[in-house]
N, C-alpha and C. Protein backbone atom coordinates (compact mmCIF):
# COMPACT_ATOMS: atom_id res chain seq x y z
N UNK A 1 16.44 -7.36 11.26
CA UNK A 1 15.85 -6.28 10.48
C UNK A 1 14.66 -5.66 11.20
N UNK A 2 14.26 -6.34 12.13
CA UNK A 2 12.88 -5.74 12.64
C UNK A 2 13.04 -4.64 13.65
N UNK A 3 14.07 -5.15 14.50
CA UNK A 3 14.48 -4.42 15.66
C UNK A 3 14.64 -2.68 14.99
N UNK A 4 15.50 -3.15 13.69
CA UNK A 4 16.15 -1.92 13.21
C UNK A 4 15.21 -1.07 12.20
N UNK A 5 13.66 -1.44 11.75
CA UNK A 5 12.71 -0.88 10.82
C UNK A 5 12.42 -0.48 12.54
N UNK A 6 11.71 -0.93 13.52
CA UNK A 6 10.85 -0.12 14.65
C UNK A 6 11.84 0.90 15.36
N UNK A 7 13.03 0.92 15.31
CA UNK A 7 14.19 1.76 15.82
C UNK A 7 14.08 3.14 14.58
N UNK A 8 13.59 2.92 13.69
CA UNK A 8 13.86 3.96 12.78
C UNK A 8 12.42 4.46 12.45
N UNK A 9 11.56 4.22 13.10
CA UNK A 9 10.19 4.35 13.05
C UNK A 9 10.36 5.11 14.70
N UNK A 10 11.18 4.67 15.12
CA UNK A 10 10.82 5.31 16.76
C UNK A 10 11.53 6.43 16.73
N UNK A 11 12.57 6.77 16.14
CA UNK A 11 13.20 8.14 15.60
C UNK A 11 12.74 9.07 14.86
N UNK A 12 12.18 8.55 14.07
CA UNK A 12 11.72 9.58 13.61
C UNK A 12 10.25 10.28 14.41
N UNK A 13 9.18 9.44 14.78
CA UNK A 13 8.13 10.10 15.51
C UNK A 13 8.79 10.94 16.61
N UNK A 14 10.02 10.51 17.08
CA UNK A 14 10.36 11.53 18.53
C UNK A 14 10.84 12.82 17.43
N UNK A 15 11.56 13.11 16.24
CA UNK A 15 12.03 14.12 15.92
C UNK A 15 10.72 14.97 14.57
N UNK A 16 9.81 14.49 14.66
CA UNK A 16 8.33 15.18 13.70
C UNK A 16 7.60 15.27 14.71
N UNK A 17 5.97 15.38 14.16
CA UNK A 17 4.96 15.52 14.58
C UNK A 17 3.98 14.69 13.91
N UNK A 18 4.66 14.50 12.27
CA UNK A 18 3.82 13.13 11.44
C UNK A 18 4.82 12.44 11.16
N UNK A 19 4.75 11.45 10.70
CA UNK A 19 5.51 10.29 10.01
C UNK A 19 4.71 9.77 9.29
N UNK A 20 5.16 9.88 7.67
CA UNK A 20 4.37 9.04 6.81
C UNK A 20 4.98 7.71 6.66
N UNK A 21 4.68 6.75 6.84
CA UNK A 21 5.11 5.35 6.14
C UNK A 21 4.91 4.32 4.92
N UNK A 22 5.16 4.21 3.86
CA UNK A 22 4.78 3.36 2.81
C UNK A 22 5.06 1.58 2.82
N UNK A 23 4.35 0.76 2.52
CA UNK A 23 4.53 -0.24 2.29
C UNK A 23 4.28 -0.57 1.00
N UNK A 24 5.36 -0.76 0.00
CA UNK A 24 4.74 -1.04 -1.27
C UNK A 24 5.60 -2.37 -1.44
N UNK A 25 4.92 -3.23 -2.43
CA UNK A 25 5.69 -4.65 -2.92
C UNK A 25 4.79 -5.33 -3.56
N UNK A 26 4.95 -7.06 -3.65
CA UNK A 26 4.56 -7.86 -4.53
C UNK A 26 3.26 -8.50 -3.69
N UNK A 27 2.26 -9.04 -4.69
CA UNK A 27 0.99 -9.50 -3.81
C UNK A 27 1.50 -10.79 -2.90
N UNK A 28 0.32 -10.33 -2.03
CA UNK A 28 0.44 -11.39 -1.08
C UNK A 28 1.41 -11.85 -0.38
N UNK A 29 2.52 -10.02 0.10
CA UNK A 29 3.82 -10.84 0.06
C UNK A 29 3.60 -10.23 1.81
N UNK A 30 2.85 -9.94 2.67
CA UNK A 30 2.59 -9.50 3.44
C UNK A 30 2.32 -7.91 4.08
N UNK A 31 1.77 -7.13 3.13
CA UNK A 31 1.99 -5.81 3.31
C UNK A 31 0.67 -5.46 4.59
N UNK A 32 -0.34 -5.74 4.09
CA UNK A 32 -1.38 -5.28 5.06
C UNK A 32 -1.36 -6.37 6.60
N UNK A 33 -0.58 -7.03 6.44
CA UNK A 33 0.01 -7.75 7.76
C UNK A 33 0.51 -6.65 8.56
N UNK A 34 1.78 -6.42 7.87
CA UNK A 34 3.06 -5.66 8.68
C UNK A 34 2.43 -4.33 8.87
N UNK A 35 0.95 -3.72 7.68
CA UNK A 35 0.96 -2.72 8.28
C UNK A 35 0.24 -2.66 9.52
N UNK A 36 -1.05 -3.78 9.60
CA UNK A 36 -1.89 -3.93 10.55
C UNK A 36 -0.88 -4.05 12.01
N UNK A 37 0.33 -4.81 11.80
CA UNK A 37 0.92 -5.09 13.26
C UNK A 37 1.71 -3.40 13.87
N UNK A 38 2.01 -3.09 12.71
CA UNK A 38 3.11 -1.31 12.87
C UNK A 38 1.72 -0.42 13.66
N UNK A 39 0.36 -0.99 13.14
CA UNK A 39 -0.59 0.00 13.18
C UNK A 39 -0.71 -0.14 14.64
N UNK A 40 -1.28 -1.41 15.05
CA UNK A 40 -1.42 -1.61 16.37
C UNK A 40 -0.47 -1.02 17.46
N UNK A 41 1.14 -1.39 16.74
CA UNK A 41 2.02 -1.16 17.90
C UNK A 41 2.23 0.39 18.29
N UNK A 42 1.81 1.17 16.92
CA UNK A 42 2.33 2.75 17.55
C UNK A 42 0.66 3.46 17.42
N UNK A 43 -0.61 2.78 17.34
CA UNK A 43 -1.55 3.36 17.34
C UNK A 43 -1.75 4.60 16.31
N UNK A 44 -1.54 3.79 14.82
CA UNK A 44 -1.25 4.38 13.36
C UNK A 44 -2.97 4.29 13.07
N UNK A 45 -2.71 5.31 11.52
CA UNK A 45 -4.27 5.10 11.06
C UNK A 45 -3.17 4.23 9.95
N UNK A 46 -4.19 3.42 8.86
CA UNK A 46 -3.77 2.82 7.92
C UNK A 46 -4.74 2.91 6.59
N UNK A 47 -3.98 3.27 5.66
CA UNK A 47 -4.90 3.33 4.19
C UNK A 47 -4.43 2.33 3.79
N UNK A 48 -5.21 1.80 2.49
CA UNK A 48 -4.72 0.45 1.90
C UNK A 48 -5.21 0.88 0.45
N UNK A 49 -4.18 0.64 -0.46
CA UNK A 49 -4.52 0.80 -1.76
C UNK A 49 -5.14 0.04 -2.44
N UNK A 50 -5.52 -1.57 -1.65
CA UNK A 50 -6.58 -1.72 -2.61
C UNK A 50 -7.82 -1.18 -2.57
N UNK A 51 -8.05 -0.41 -1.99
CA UNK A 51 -9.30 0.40 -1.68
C UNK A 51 -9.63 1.46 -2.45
N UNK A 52 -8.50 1.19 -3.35
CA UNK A 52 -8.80 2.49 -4.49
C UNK A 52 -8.14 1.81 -6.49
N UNK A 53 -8.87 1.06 -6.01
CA UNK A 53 -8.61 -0.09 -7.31
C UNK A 53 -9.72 0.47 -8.34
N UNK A 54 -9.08 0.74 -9.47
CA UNK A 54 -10.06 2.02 -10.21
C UNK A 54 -11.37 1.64 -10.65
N UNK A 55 -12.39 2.54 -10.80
CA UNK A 55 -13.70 2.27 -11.06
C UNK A 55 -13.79 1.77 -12.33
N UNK A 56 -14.74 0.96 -12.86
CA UNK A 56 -14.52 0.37 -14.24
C UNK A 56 -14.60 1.45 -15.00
N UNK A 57 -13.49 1.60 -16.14
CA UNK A 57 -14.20 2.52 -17.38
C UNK A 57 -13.15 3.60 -17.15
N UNK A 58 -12.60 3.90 -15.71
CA UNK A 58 -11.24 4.69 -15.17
C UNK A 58 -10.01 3.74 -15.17
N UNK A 59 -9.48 2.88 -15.72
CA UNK A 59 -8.36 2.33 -15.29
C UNK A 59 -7.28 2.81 -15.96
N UNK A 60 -6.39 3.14 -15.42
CA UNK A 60 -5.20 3.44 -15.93
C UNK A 60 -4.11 2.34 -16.87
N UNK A 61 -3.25 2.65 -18.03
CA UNK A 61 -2.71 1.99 -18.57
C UNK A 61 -1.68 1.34 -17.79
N UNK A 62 -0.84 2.00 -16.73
CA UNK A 62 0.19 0.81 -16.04
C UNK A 62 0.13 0.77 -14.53
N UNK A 63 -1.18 1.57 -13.88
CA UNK A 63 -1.45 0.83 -12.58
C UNK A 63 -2.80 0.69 -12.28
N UNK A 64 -2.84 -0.34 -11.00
CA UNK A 64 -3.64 -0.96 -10.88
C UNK A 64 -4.97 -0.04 -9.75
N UNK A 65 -5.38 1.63 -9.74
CA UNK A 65 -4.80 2.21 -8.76
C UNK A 65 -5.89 3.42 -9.27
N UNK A 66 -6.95 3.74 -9.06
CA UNK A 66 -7.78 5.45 -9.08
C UNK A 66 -6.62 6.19 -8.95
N UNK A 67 -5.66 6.80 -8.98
CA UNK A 67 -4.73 8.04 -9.38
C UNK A 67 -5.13 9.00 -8.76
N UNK A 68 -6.44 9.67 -8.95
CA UNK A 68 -7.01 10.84 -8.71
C UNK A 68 -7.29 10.89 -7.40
N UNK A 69 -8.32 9.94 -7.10
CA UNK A 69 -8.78 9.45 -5.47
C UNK A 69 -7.90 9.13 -4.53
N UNK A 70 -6.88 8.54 -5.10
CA UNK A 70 -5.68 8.00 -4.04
C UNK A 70 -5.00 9.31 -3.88
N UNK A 71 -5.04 10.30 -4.67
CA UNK A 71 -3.94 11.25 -4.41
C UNK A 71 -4.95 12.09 -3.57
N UNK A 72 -6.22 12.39 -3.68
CA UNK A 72 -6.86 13.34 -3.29
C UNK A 72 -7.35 12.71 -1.51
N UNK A 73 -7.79 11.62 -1.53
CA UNK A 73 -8.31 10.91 -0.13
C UNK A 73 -7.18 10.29 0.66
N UNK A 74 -6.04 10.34 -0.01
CA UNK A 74 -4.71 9.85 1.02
C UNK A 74 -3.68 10.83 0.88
N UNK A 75 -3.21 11.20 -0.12
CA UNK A 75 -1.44 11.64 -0.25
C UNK A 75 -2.05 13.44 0.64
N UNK A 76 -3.19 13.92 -0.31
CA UNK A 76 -3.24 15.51 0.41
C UNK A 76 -3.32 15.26 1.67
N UNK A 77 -4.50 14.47 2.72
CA UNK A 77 -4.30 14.89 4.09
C UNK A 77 -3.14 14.07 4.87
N UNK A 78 -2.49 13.42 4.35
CA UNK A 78 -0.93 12.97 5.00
C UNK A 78 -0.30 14.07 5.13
N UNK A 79 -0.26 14.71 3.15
CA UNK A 79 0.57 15.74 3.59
C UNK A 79 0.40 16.55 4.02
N UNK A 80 -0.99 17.19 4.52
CA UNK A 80 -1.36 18.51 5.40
C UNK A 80 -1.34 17.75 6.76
N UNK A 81 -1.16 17.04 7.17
CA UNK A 81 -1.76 16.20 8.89
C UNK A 81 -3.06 16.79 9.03
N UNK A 82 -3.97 16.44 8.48
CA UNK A 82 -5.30 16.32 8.83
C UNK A 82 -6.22 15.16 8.62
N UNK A 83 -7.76 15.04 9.18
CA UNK A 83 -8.42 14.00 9.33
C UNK A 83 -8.31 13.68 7.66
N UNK A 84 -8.65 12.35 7.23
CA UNK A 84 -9.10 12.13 5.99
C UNK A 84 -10.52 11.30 5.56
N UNK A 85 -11.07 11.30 4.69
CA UNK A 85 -12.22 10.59 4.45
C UNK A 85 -11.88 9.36 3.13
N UNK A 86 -11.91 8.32 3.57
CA UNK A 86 -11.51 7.77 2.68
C UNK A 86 -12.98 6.91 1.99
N UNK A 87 -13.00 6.46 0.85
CA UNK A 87 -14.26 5.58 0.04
C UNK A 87 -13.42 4.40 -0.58
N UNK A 88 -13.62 3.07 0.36
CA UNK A 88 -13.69 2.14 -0.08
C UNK A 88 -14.56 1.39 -1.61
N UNK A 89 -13.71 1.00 -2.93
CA UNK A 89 -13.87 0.56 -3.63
C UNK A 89 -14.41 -0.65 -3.30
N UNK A 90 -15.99 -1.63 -3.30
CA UNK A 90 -15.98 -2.96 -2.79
C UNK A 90 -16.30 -3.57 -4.66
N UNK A 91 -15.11 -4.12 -4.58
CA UNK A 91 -14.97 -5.31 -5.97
C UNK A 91 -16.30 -5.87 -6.45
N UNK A 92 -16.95 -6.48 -5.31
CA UNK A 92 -18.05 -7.10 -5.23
C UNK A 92 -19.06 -6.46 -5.90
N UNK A 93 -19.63 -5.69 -5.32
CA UNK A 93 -20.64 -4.23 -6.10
C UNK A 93 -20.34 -3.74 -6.91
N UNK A 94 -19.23 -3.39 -7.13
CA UNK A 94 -18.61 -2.33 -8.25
C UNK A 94 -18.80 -0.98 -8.02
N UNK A 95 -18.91 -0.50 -6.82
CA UNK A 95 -19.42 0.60 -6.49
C UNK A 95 -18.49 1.11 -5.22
N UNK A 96 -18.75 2.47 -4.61
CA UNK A 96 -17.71 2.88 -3.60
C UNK A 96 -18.42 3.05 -2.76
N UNK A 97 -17.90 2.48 -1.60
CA UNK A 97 -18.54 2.36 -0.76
C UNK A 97 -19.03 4.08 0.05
N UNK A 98 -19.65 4.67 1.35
CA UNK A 98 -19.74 5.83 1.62
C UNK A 98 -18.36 6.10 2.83
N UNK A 99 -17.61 7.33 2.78
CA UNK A 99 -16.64 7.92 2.85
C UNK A 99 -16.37 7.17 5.08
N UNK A 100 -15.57 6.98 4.78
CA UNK A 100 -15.32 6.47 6.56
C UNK A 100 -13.84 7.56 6.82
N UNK A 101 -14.13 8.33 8.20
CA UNK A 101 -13.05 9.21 8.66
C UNK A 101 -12.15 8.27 9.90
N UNK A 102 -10.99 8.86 8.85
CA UNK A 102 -9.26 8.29 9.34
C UNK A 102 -8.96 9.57 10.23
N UNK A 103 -8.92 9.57 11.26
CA UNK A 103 -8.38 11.05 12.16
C UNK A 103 -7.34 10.88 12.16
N UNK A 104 -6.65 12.25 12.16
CA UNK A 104 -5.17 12.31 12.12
C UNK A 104 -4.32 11.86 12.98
N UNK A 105 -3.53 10.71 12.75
CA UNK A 105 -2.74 10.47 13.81
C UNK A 105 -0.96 10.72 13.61
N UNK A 106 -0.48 10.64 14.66
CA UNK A 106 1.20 10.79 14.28
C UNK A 106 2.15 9.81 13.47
N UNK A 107 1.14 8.86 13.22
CA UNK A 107 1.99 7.88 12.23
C UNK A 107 0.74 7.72 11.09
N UNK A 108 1.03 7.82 10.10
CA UNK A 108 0.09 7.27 8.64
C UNK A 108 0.70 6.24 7.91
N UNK A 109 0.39 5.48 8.16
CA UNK A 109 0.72 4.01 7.14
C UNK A 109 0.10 3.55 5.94
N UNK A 110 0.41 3.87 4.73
CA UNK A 110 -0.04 3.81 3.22
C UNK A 110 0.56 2.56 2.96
N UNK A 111 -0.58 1.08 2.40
CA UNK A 111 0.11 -0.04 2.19
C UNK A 111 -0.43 -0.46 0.79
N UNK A 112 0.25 -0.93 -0.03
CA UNK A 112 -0.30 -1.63 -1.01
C UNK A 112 0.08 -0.83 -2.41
N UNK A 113 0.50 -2.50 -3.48
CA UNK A 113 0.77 -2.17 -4.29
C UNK A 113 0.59 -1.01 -5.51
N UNK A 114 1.67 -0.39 -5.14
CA UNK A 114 1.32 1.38 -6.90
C UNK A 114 1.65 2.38 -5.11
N UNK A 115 1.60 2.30 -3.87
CA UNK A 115 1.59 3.04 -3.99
C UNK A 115 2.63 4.12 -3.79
N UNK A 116 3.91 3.72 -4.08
CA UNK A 116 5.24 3.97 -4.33
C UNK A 116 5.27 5.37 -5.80
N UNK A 117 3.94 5.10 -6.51
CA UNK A 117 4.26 5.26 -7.30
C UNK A 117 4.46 6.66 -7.54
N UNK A 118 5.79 6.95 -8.30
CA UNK A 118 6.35 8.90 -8.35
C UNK A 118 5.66 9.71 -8.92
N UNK A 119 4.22 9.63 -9.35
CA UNK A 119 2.90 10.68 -9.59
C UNK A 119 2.61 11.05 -8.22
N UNK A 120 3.02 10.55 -7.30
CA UNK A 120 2.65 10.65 -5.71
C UNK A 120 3.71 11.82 -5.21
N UNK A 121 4.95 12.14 -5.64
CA UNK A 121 5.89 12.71 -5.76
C UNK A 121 6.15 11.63 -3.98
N UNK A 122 7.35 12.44 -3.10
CA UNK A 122 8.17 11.95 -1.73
C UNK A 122 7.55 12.35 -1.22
N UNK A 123 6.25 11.96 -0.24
CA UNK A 123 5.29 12.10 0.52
C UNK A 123 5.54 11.21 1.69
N UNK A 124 6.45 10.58 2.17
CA UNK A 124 6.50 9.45 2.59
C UNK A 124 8.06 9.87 3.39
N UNK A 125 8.26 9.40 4.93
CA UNK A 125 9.14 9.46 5.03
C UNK A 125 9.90 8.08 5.57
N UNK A 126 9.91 7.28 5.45
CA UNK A 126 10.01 5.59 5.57
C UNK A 126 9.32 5.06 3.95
N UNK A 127 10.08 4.17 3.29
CA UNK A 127 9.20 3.40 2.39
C UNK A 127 9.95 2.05 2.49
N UNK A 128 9.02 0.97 2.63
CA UNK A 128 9.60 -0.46 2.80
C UNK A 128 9.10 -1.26 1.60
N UNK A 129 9.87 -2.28 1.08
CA UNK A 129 9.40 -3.13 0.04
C UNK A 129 9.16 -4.66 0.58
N UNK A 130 7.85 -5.30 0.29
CA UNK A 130 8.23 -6.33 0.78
C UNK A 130 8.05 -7.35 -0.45
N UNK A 131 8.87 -8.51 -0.35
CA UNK A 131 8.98 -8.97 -1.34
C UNK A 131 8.50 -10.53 -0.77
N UNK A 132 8.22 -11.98 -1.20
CA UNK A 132 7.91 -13.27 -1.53
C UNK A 132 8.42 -14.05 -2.68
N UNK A 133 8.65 -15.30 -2.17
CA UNK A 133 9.68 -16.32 -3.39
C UNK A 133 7.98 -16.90 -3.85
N UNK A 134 8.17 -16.63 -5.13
CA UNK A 134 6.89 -17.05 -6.19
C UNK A 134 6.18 -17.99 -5.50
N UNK A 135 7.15 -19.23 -5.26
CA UNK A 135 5.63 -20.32 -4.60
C UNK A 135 4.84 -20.02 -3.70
N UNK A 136 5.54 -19.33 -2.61
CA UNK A 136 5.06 -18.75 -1.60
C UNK A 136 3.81 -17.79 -1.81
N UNK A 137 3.83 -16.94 -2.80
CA UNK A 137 3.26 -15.75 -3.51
C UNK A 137 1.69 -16.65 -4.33
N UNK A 138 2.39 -17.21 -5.12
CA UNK A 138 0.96 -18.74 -5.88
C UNK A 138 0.09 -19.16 -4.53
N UNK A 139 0.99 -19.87 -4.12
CA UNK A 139 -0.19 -20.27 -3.13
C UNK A 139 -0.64 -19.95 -1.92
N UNK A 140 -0.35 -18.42 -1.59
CA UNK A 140 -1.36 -17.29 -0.50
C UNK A 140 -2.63 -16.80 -1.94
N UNK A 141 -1.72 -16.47 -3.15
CA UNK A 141 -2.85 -16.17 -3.95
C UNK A 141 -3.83 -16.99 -4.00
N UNK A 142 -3.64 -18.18 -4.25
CA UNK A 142 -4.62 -19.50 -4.46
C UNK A 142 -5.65 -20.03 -3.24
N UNK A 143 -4.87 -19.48 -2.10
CA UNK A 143 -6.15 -19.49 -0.95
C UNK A 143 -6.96 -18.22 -0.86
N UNK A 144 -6.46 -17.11 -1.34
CA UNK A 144 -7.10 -16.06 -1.22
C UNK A 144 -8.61 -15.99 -2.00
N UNK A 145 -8.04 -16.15 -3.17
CA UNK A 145 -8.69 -15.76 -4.39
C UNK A 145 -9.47 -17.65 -4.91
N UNK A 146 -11.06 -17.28 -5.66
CA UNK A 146 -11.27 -18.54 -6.29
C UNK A 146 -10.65 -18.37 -7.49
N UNK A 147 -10.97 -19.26 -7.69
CA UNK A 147 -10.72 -20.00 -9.37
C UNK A 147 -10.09 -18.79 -9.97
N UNK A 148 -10.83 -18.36 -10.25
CA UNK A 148 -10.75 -16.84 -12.00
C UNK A 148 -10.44 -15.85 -11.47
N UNK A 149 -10.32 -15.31 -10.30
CA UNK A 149 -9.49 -14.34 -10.01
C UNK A 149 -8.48 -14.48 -9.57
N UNK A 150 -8.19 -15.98 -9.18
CA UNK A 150 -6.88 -16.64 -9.09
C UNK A 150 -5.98 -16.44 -10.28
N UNK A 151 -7.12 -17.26 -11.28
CA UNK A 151 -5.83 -16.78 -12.66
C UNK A 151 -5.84 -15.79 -12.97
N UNK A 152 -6.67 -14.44 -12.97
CA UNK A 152 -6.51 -13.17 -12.94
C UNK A 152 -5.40 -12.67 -12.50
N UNK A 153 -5.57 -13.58 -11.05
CA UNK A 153 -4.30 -12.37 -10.35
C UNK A 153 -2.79 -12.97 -11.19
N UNK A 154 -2.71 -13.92 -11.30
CA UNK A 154 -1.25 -14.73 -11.90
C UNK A 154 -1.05 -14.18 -13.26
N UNK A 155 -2.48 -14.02 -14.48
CA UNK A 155 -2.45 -13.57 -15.68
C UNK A 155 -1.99 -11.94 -15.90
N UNK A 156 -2.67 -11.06 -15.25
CA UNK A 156 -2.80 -10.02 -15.24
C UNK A 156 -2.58 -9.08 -14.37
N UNK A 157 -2.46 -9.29 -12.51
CA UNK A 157 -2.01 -8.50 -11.48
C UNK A 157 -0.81 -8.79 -11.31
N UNK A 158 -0.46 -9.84 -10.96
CA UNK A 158 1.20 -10.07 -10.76
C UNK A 158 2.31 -9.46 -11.72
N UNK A 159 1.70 -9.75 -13.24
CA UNK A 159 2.73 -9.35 -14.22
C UNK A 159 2.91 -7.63 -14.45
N UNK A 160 1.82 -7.42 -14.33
CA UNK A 160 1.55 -5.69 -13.86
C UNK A 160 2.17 -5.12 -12.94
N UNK A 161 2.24 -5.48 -11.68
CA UNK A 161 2.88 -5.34 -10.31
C UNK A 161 4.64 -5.37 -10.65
N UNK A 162 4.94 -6.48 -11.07
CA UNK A 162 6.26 -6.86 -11.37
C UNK A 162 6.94 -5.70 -12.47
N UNK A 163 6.16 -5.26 -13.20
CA UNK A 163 6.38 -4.20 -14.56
C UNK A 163 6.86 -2.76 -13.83
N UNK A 164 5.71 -2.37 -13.02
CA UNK A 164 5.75 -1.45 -12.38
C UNK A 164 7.12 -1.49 -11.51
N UNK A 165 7.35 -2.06 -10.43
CA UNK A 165 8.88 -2.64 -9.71
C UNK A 165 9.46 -2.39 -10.92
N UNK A 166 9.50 -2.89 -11.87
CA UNK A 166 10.77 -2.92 -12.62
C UNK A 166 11.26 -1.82 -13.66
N UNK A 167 10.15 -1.07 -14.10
CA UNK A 167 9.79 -0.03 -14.61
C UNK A 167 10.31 1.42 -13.78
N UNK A 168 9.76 1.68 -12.85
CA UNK A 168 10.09 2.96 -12.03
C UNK A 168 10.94 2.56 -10.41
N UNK A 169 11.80 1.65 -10.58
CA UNK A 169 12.69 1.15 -9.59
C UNK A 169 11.81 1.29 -8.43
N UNK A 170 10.85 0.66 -8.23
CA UNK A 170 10.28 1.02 -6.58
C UNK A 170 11.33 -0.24 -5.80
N UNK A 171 11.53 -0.82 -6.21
CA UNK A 171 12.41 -1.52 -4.45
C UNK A 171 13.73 -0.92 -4.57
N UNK A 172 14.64 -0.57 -5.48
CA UNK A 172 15.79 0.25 -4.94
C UNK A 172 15.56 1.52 -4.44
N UNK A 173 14.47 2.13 -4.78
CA UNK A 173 13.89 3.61 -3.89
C UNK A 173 13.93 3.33 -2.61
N UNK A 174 13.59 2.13 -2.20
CA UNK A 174 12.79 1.93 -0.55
C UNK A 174 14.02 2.00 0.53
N UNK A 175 13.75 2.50 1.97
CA UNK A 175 14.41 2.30 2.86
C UNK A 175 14.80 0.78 3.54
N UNK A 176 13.92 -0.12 3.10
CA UNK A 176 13.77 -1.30 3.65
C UNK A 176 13.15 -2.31 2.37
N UNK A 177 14.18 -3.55 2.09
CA UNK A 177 13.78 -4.61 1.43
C UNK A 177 13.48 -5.52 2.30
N UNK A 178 12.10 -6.38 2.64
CA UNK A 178 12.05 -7.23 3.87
C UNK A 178 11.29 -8.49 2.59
N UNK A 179 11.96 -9.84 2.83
CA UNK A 179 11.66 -10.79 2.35
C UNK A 179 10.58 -11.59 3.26
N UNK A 180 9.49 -11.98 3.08
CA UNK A 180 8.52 -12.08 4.23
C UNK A 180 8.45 -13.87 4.19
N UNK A 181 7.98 -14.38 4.57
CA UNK A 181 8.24 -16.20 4.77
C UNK A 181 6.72 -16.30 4.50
């Protein structure tokens, strides 16, 4: 499968000038991996949706996801090919961080869960799903995360995530189902 996701990633940059790419799927199932390695290999910029995990008091009823910001600091300059400014959400503070510029490059790699999602309309010309067998998924969460955002993520992100997948078909949309180890 790999040979044949970078074969179809290498086709398309020879026949555009951009290539958008999506990585959407289940936590911790390797998305900001595969995008960090895609990024390196074709010298991609990369957004990451948790970076736009909504401000308190903005959250949306079924994603996990600023709506407004993600569409305005990622989906518009993908879809124009221009530089973008993106503002990191830091959890920690509760606050956004100040705006860091993504220059336009010929590949854009959008990773992380919601952001499949069809308020985005087909912005994307590659979308991959990656998926993890639950234990696997528990315990990357469980090293990631302490205690309470551990059970956070199991109580409340996972079952959300899974709703969404199941709700607006994001893995039968995708060009690529990749089961990650």
């Amino acid at each position: 499968m790999q040979k044949l996701l970078l074969s179809r990633i290498d086709r398309l940059l020879e026949s555009r000038n951009r290539v958008v790419l999506a990585i959407d799927g289940q936590s911790a199932a390797g998305k900001t991996t595969l995008a960090s390695l895609l990024a390196e290999r074709y010298d991609a910029r990369v957004f990451h949706a948790d970076d736009y995990f909504p401000l308190p008091g903005k959250k949306p009823a079924d994603v996990n996801l600023d709506m407004d910001r993600f569409a305005e600091e990622v989906i518009a300059p993908v879809q124009e090919s221009r530089d973008a400014y993106s503002r990191r959400y830091d959890c920690k503070s509760g606050r956004l961080l100040p705006p860091r510029r993504l220059p336009f490059a010929p590949l854009s790699i959008i990773e992380g869960a919601y952001c499949l999602h069809p308020a985005f309309g087909a912005y994307y010309d590659l979308a991959i799903f990656l998926q993890v067998e639950p234990d696997v998924q528990r315990a990357r969460l469980q090293a990631r995360y302490d205690s309470a955002r551990f059970q956070r993520a199991m109580g409340e992100w996972v079952p959300q995530e899974n709703a969404y997948f199941r709700m607006l078909n994001i893995r039968e949309k995708c060009d690529f189902i990749l089961t990650m180890a």
